[in-house]
Protein backbone atom coordinates (compact mmCIF):
# COMPACT_ATOMS: atom_id res chain seq x y z
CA UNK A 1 52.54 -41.39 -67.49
CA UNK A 2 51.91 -38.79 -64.62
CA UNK A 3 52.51 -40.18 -60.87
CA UNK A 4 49.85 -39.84 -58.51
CA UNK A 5 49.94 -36.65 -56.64
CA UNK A 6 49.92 -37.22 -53.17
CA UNK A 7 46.46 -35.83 -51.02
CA UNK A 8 45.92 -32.85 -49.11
CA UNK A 9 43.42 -32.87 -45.87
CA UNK A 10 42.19 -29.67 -45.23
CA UNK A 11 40.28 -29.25 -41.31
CA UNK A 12 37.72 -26.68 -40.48
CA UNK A 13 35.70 -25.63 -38.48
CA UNK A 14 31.94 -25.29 -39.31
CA UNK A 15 31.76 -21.60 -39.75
CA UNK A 16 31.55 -19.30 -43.61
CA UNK A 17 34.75 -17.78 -42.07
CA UNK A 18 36.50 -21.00 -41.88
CA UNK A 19 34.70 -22.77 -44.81
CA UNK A 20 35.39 -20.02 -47.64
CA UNK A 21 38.79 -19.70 -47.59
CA UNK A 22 39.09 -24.00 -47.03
CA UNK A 23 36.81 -23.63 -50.15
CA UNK A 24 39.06 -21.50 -52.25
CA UNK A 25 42.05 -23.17 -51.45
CA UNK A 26 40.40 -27.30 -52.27
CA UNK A 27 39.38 -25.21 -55.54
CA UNK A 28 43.04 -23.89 -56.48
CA UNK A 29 44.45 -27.14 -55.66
CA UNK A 30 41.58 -29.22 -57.46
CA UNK A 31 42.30 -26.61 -60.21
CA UNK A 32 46.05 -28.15 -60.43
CA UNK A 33 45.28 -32.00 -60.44
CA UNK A 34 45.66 -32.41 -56.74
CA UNK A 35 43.00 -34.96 -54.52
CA UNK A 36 41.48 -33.00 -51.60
CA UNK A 37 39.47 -34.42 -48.80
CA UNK A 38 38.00 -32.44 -45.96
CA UNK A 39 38.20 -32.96 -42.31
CA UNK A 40 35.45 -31.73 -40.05
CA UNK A 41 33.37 -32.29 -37.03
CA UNK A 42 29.59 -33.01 -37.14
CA UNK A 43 28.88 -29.27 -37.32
CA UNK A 44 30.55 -28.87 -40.44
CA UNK A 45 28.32 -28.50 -43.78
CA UNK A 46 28.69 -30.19 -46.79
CA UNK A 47 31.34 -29.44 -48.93
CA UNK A 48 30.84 -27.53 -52.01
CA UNK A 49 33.65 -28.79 -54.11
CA UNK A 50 33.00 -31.54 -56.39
CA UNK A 51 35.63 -34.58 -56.23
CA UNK A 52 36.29 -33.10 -52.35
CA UNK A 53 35.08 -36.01 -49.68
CA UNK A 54 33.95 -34.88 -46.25
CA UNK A 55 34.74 -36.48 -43.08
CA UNK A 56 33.79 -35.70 -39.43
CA UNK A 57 35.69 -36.32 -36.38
CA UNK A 58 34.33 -35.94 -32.70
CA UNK A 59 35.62 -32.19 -31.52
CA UNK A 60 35.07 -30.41 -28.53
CA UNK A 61 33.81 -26.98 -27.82
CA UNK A 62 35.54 -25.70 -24.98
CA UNK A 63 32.63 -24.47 -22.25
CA UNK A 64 32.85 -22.68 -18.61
CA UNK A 65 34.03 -24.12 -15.28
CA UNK A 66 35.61 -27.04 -14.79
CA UNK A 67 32.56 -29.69 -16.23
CA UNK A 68 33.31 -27.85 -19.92
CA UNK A 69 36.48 -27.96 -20.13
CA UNK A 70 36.96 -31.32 -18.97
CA UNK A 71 34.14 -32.42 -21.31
CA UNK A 72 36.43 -30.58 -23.64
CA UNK A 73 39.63 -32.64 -23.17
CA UNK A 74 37.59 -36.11 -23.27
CA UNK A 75 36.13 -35.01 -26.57
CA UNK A 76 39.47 -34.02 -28.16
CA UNK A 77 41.32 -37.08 -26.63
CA UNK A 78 39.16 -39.03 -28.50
CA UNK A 79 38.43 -37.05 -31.98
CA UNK A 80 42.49 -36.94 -32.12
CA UNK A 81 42.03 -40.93 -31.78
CA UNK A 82 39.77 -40.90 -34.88
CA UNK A 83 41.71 -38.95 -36.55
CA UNK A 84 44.71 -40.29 -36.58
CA UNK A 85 43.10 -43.24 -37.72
CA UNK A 86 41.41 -40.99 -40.95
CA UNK A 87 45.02 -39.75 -41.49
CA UNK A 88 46.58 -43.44 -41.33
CA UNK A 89 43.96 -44.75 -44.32
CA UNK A 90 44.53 -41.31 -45.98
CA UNK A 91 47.95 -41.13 -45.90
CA UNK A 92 48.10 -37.00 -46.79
CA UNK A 93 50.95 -35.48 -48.37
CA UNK A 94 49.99 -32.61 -45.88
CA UNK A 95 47.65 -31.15 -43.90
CA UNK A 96 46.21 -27.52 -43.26
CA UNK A 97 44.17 -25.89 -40.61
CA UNK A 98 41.89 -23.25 -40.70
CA UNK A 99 41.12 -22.51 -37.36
CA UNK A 100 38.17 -23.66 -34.87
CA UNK A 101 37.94 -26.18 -32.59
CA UNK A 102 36.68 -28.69 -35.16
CA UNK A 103 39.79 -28.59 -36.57
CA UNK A 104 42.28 -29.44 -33.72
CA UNK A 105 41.68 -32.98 -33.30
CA UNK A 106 43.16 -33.45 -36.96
CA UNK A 107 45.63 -30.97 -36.75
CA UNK A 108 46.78 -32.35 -33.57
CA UNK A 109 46.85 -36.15 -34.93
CA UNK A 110 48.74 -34.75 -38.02
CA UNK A 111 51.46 -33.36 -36.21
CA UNK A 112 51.99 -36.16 -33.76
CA UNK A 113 52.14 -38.43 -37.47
CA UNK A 114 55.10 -36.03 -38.55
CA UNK A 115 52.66 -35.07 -41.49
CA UNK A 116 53.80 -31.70 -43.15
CA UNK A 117 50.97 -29.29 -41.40
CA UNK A 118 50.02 -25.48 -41.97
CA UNK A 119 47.46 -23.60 -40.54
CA UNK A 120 46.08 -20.52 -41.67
CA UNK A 121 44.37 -17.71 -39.92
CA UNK A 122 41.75 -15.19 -41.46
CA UNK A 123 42.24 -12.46 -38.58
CA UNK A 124 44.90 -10.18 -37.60
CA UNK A 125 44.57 -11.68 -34.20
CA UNK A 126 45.64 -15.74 -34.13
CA UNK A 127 42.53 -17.41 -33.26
CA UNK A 128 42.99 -19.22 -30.23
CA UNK A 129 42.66 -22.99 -31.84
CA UNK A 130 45.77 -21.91 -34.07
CA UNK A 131 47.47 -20.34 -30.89
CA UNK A 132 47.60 -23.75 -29.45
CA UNK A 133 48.78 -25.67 -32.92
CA UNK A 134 51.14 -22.60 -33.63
CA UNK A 135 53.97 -24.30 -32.00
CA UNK A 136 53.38 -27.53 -33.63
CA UNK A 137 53.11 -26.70 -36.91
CA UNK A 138 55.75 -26.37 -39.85
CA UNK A 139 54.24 -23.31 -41.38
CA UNK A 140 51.77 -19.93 -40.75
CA UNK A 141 49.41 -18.58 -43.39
CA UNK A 142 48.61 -14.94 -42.07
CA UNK A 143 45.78 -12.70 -43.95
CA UNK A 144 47.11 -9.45 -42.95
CA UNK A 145 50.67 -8.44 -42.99
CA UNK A 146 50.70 -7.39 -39.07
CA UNK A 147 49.48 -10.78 -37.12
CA UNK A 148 49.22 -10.21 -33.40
CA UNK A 149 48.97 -13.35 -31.60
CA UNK A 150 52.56 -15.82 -32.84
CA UNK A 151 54.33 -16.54 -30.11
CA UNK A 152 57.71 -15.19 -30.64
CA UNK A 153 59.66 -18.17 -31.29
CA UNK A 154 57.18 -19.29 -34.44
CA UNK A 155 57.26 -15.86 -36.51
CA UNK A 156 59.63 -17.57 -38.46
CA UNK A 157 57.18 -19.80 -39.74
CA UNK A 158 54.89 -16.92 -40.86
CA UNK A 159 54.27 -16.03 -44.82
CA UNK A 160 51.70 -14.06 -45.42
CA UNK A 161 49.49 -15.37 -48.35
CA UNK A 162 45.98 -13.21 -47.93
CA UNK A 163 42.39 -14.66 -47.07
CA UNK A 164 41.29 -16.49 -49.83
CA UNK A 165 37.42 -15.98 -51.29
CA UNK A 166 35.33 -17.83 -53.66
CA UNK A 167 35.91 -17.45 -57.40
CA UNK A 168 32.63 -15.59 -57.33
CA UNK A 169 33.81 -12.86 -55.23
CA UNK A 170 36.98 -12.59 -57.25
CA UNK A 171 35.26 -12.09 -60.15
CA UNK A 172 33.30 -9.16 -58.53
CA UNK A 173 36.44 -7.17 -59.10
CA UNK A 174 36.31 -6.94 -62.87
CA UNK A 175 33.30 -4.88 -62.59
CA UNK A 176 33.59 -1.43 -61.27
CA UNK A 177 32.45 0.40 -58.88
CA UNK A 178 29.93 3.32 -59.70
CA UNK A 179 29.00 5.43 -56.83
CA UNK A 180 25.17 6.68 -57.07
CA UNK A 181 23.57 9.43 -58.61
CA UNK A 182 22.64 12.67 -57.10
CA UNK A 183 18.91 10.94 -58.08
CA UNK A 184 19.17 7.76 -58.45
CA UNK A 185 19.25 4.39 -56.04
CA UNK A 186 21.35 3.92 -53.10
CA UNK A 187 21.78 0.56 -52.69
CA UNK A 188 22.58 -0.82 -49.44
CA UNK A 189 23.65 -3.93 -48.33
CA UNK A 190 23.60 -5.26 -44.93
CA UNK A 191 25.07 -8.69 -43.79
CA UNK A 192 26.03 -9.84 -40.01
CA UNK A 193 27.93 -13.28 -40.74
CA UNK A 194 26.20 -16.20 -41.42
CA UNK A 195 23.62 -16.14 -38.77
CA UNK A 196 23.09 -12.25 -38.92
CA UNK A 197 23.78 -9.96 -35.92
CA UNK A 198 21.02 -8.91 -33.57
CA UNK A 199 22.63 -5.64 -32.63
CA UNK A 200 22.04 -4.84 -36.53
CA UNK A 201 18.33 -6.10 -36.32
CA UNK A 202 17.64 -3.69 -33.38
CA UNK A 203 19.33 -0.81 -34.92
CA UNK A 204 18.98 -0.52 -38.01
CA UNK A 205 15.50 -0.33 -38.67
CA UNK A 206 15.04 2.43 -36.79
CA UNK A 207 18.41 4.22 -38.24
CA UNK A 208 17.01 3.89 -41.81
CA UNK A 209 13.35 5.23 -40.73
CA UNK A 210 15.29 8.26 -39.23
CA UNK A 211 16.92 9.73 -42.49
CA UNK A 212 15.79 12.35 -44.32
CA UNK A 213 12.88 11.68 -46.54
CA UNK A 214 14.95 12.48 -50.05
CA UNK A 215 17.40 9.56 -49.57
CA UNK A 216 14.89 7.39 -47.65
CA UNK A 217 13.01 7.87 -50.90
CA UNK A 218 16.22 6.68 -53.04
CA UNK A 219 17.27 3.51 -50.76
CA UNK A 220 17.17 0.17 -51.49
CA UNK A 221 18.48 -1.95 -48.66
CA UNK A 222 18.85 -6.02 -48.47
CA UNK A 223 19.53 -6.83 -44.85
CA UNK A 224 20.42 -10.25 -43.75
CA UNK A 225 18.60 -11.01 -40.26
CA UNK A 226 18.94 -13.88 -37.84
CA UNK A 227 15.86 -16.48 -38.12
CA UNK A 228 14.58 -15.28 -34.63
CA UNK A 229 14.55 -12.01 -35.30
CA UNK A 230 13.15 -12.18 -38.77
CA UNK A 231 9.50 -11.31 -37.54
CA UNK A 232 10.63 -8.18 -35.68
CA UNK A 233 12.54 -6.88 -38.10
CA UNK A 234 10.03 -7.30 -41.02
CA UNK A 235 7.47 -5.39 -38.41
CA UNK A 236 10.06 -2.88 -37.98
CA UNK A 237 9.82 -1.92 -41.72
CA UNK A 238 6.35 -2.04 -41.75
CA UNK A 239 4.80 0.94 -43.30
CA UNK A 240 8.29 2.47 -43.45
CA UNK A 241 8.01 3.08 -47.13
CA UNK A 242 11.41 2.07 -47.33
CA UNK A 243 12.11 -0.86 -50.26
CA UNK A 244 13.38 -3.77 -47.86
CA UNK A 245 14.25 -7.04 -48.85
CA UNK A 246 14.82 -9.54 -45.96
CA UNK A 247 16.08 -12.71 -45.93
CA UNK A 248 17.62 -15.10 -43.12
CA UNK A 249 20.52 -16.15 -45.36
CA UNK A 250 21.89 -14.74 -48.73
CA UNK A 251 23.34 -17.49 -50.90
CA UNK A 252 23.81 -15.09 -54.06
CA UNK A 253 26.16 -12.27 -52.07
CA UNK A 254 28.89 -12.46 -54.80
CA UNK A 255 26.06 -10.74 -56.92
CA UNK A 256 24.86 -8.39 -54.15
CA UNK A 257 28.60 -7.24 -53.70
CA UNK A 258 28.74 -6.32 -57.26
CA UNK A 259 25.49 -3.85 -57.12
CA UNK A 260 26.20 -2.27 -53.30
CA UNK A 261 26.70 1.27 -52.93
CA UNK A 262 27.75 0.43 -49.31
CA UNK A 263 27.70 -2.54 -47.18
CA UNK A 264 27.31 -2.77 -43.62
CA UNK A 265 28.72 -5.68 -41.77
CA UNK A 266 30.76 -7.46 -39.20
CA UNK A 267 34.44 -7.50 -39.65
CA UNK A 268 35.33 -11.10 -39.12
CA UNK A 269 37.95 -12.00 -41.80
CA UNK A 270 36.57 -13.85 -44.65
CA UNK A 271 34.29 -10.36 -44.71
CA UNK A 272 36.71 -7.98 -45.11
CA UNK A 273 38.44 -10.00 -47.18
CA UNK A 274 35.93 -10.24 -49.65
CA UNK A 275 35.07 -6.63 -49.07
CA UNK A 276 38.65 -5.74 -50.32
CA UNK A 277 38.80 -8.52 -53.46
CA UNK A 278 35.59 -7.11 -54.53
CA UNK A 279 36.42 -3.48 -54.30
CA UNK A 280 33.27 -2.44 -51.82
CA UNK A 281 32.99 0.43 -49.30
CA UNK A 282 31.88 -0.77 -46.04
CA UNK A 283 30.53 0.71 -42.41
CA UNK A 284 32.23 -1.79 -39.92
CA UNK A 285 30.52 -3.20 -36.82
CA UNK A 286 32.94 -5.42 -35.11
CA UNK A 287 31.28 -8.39 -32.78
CA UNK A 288 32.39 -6.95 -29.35
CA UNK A 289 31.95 -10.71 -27.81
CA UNK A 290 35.38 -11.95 -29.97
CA UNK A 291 37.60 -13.30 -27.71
CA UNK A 292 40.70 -11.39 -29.01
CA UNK A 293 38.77 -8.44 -30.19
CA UNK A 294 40.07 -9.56 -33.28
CA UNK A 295 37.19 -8.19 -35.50
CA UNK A 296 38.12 -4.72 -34.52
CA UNK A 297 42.32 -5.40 -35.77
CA UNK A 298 40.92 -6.86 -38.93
CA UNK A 299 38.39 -3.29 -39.45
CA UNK A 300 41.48 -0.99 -38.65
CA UNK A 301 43.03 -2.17 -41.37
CA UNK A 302 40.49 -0.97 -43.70
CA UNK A 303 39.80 2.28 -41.75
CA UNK A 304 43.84 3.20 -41.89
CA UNK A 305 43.89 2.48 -45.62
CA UNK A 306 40.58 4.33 -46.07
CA UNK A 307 38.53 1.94 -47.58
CA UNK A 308 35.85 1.85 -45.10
CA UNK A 309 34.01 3.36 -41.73
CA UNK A 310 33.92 2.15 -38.12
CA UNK A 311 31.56 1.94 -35.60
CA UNK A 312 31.89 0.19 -32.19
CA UNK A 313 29.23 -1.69 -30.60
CA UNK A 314 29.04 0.35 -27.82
CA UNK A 315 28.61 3.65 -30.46
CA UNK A 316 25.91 1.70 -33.00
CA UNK A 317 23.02 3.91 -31.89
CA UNK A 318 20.04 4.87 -33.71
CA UNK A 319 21.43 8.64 -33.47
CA UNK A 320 24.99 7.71 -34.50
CA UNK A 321 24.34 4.95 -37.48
CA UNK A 322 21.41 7.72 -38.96
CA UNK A 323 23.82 10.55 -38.58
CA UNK A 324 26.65 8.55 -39.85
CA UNK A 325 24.77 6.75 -43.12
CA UNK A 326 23.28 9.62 -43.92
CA UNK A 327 26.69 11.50 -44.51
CA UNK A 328 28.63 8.53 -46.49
CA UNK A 329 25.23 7.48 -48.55
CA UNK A 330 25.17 11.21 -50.05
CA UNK A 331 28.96 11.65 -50.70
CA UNK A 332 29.73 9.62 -54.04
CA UNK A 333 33.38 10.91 -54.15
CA UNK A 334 34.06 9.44 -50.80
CA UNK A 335 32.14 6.16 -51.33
CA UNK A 336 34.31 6.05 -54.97
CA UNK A 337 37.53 7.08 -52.86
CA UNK A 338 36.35 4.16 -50.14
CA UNK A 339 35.74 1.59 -53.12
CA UNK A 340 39.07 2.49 -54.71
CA UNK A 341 41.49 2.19 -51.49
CA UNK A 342 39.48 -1.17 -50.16
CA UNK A 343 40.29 -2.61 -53.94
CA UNK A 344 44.22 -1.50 -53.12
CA UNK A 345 43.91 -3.71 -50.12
CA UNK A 346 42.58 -6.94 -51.98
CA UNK A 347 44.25 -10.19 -52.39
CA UNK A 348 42.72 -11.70 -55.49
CA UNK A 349 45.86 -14.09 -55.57
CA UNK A 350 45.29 -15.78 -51.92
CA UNK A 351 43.90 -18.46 -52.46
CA UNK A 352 46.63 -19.56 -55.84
CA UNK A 353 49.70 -17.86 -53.16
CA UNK A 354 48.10 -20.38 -50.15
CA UNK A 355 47.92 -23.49 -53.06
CA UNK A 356 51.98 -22.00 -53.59
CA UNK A 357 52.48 -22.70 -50.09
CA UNK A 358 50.94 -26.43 -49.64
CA UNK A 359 52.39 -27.49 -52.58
CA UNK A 360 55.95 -26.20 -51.33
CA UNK A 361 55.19 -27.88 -48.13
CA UNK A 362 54.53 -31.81 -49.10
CA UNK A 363 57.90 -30.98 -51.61
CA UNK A 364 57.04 -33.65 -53.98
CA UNK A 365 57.78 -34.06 -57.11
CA UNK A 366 55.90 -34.76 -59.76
CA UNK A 367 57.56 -36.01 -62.80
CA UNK A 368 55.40 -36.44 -65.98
């Protein structure tokens, strides 16, 4: 007879790039026998994990001048309430945090209950929901082996585990990469987070129109584009000759990973991570509104270990991203060098290494 293994709460925030890697993670642990439940705020989206329960506690979202943030503090006050009263009838084992305001009202209750707590962070900046819980917590999950962001006196608590991604994406990485023909399709992916960018719905129609006719012949692009801008962009390509496919949300990317030539993105964390598991060149447009500029840390990383390009907001110009795509979309050997080095950088493991971690962290034994 097995004894019941004790739960594990997992809070998030709303976001892909908190919900993948609390995805991967409820999946490893589910994996080894272990009850998961989710904490998030009304924001949140259903869970895709079978056996995983979802429940929402009021968060804040911290807004300007003093009417926001003291809005703020009433709305944490009382989703730390409610959650300490989820973690009283749930009774964890422990309790990890991925980041976003959704998840500091649980956090927060968990470590006032003397529950074993962990957050992790997908950036190579601390986000600034785990900057507050950093001191509070037992342990740190980093992504990236250089974390900016830990106070000092809580490095101790740091192990690096990686960014976990969906088995899907893992499984991208069994299938190599083959960099295009002299004449045959470039394929081209092009993905802004899960709402799309509108700097890369301005841009990049143009960009594309503005290479030379051989490779504009040879394209085949799939661009991701923000609901409002949908209609633009499709009148953008409009006689183009170009073969588009547009779509406000891709739900199949694992699959798009595996046939891109090159993707163009954002560089928030769960997207380079995947980027790297899968083995995928990328050009890198970091969001220049993140608060910590933490996009651009995370894209470094793949720029020093040469597995993909970088272009700043302020230098995504029709000129520069023509000039630029039309160099790496005609140089296999440097898209197969790219695809090679961001492979190096992958962390198929994270998610099993994170499970390593939670499990350490109730210390429980289970005794058959």
């Amino acid at each position: 007879m097995t004894a019941a293994r004790s739960l594990v709460v997992l809070a998030a925030g709303g976001t892909g790039g908190h919900l993948f890697p609390a995805e991967a993670l409820a999946r490893a642990l589910v994996g080894r026998g272990r009850p998961v439940a989710l904490v998030t705020d009304k924001r949140g989206k259903e869970f895709p994990v079978a056996g995983v329960d979802t429940y929402r506690v009021r968060a804040g979202r911290l807004g300007g001048g003093l009417l926001g943030k003291v809005r703020f503090a009433l709305d944490l006050g009382r989703g730390i309430l409610e959650a300490r009263r989820l973690l009283g009838r749930l009774r964890p084992g422990a309790v990890v945090g991925f980041g976003g305001y959704p998840s500091m009202p649980t956090m927060v209750a968990a470590t006032s209950l003397k529950l074993p707590t962990l957050i992790h962070d997908q950036n190579a900046v601390l986000g600034r929901a785990n900057r507050m819980l950093a001191t509070r917590v037992r342990a740190i999950a980093t992504s990236f082996e250089r974390v900016s962001g830990v106070p000092a006196s809580d490095r101790s608590k740091i192990e690096r585990t990686g960014n976990p991604v969906r088995p899907a994406v893992v499984a991208v990485r069994d299938l190599p990469y083959v960099a295009p023909d002299a004449d045959g399709p470039v394929r081209l992916l092009i993905i802004g987070g899960s709402q799309g960018a509108r700097i890369l719905s301005r841009v990049v129609p143009e960009a594309l129109k503005a290479l030379p006719a051989a490779l504009k012949a040879r394209l085949v692009v799939s661009q991701q584009v923000r609901p409002e801008d949908l209609d633009a962009v499709e009148a953008a390509y409009r006689d183009s000759g170009l073969a588009i496919e547009t779509r406000r949300f891709f739900d199949d990317i694992p699959e798009r990973l595996a046939a891109a030539h090159l993707v163009l993105a954002r560089a928030g964390g769960s997207t380079t991570a995947e980027l790297t598991v899968a083995g995928r060149p990328a050009l890198l447009v970091p969001f220049a509104g993140a608060i910590a500029d933490e996009q651009t840390a995370n894209a470094r990383v793949l720029v020093e270990g040469g597995a993909a390009w970088l272009l700043s907001e302020a230098d995504f110009t029709v000129e520069r991203v023509a000039r630029l795509l039309g160099e790496i979309l005609t140089d296999g050997p440097a898209l197969a060098r790219a695809a090679a080095a961001a492979r190096a950088l992958g962390e198929p493991a994270a998610a099993e290494r994170l499970a390593d971690l939670v499990e350490r962290l109730t210390k429980e034994e289970d005794r058959p």
